[in-house]
Protein backbone atom coordinates (compact mmCIF):
# COMPACT_ATOMS: atom_id res chain seq x y z
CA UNK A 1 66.20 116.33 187.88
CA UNK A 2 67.97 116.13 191.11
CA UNK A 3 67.79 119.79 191.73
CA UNK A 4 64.06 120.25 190.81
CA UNK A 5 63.56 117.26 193.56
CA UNK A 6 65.97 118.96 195.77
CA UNK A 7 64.57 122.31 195.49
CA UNK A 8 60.86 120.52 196.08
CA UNK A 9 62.03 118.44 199.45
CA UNK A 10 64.39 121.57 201.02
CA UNK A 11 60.87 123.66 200.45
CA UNK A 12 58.96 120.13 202.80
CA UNK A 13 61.14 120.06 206.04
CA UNK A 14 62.01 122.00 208.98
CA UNK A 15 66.13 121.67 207.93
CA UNK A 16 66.57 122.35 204.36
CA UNK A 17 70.59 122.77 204.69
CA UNK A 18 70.83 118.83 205.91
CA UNK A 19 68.96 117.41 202.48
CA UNK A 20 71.08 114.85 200.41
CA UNK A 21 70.11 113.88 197.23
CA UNK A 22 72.44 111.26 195.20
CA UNK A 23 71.16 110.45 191.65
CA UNK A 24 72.38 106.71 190.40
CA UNK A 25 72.38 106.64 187.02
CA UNK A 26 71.56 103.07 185.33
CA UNK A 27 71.07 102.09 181.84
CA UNK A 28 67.41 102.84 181.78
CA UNK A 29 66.46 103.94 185.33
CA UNK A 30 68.20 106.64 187.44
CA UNK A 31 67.44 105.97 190.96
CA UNK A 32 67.51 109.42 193.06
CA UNK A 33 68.06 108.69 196.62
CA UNK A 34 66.88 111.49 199.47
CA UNK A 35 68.38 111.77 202.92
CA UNK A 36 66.70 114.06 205.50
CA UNK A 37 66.79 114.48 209.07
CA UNK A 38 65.11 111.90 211.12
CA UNK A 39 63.15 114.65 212.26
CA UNK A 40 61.74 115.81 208.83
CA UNK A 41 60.91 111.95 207.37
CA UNK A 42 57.70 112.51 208.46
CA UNK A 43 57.23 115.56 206.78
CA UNK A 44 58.60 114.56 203.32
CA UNK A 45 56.81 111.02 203.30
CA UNK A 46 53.58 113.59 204.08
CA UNK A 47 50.47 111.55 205.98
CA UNK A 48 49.11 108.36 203.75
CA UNK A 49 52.26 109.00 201.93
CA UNK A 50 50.49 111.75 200.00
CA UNK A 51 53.77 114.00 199.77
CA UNK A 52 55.88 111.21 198.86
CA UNK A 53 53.64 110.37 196.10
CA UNK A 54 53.26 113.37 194.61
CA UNK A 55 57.09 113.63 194.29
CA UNK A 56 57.01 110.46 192.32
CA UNK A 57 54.49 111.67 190.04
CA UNK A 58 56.40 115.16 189.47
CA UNK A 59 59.24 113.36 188.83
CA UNK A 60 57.98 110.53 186.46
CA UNK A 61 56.07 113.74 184.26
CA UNK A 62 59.53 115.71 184.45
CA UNK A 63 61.80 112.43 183.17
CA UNK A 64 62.36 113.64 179.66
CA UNK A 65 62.01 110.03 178.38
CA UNK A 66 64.18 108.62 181.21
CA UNK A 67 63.00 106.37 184.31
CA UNK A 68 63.24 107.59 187.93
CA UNK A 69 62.55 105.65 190.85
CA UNK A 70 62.54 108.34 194.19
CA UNK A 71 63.82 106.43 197.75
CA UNK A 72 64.12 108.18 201.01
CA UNK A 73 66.86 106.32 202.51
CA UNK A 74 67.44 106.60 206.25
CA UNK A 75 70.97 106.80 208.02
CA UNK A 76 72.04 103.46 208.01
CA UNK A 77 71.50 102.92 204.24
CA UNK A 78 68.39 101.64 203.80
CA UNK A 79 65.11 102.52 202.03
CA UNK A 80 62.78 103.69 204.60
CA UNK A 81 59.45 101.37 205.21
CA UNK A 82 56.71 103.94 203.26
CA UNK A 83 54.01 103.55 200.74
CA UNK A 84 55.95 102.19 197.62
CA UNK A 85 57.37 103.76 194.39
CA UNK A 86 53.68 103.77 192.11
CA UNK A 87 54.64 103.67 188.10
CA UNK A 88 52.77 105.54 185.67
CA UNK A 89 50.44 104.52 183.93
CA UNK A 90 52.21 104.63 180.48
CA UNK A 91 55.28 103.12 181.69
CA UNK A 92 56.45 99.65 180.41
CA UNK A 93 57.12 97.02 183.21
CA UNK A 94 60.35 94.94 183.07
């Protein structure tokens, strides 16, 4: 998953070679965190959010039966301010 989300956000921004991704791997939801450029959070949250949306839903269809919550995490650590993570609509809610 983390290279299909990689692949997906390098093909988004202006600097392709400065894209992190870490994937945290929990007992039933693997968390995959991105790290751009300040430059290029813009361009991966997309305007309204649409891009970072999208992501989420290619990513909740590509799970295999596993959970993934996407974050784009700025350079001090925390989750950037965007539109927030939308579940679909045949997940169950903990």
């Amino acid at each position: 998953m983390k290279e299909l989300v990689e692949k997906i956000v390098q093909a988004l921004v202006d600097y392709p070679e400065d894209v992190d991704i870490r994937e945290i791997e929990g007992p039933r939801t693997n968390i995959l965190e991105i790290r751009v450029r300040k430059d290029d959070i813009g361009k991966l949250i997309g305007r309204g959010g649409k891009n970072i949306s999208a992501l989420r839903v290619v990513v909740a269809g590509a799970g295999k039966g596993r959970r993934y919550m996407v974050e784009v995490v700025e350079d001090d650590g925390q989750p950037s301010e965007g539109p927030p993570p939308e579940a679909a609509p045949d997940q169950d809610h903990d």
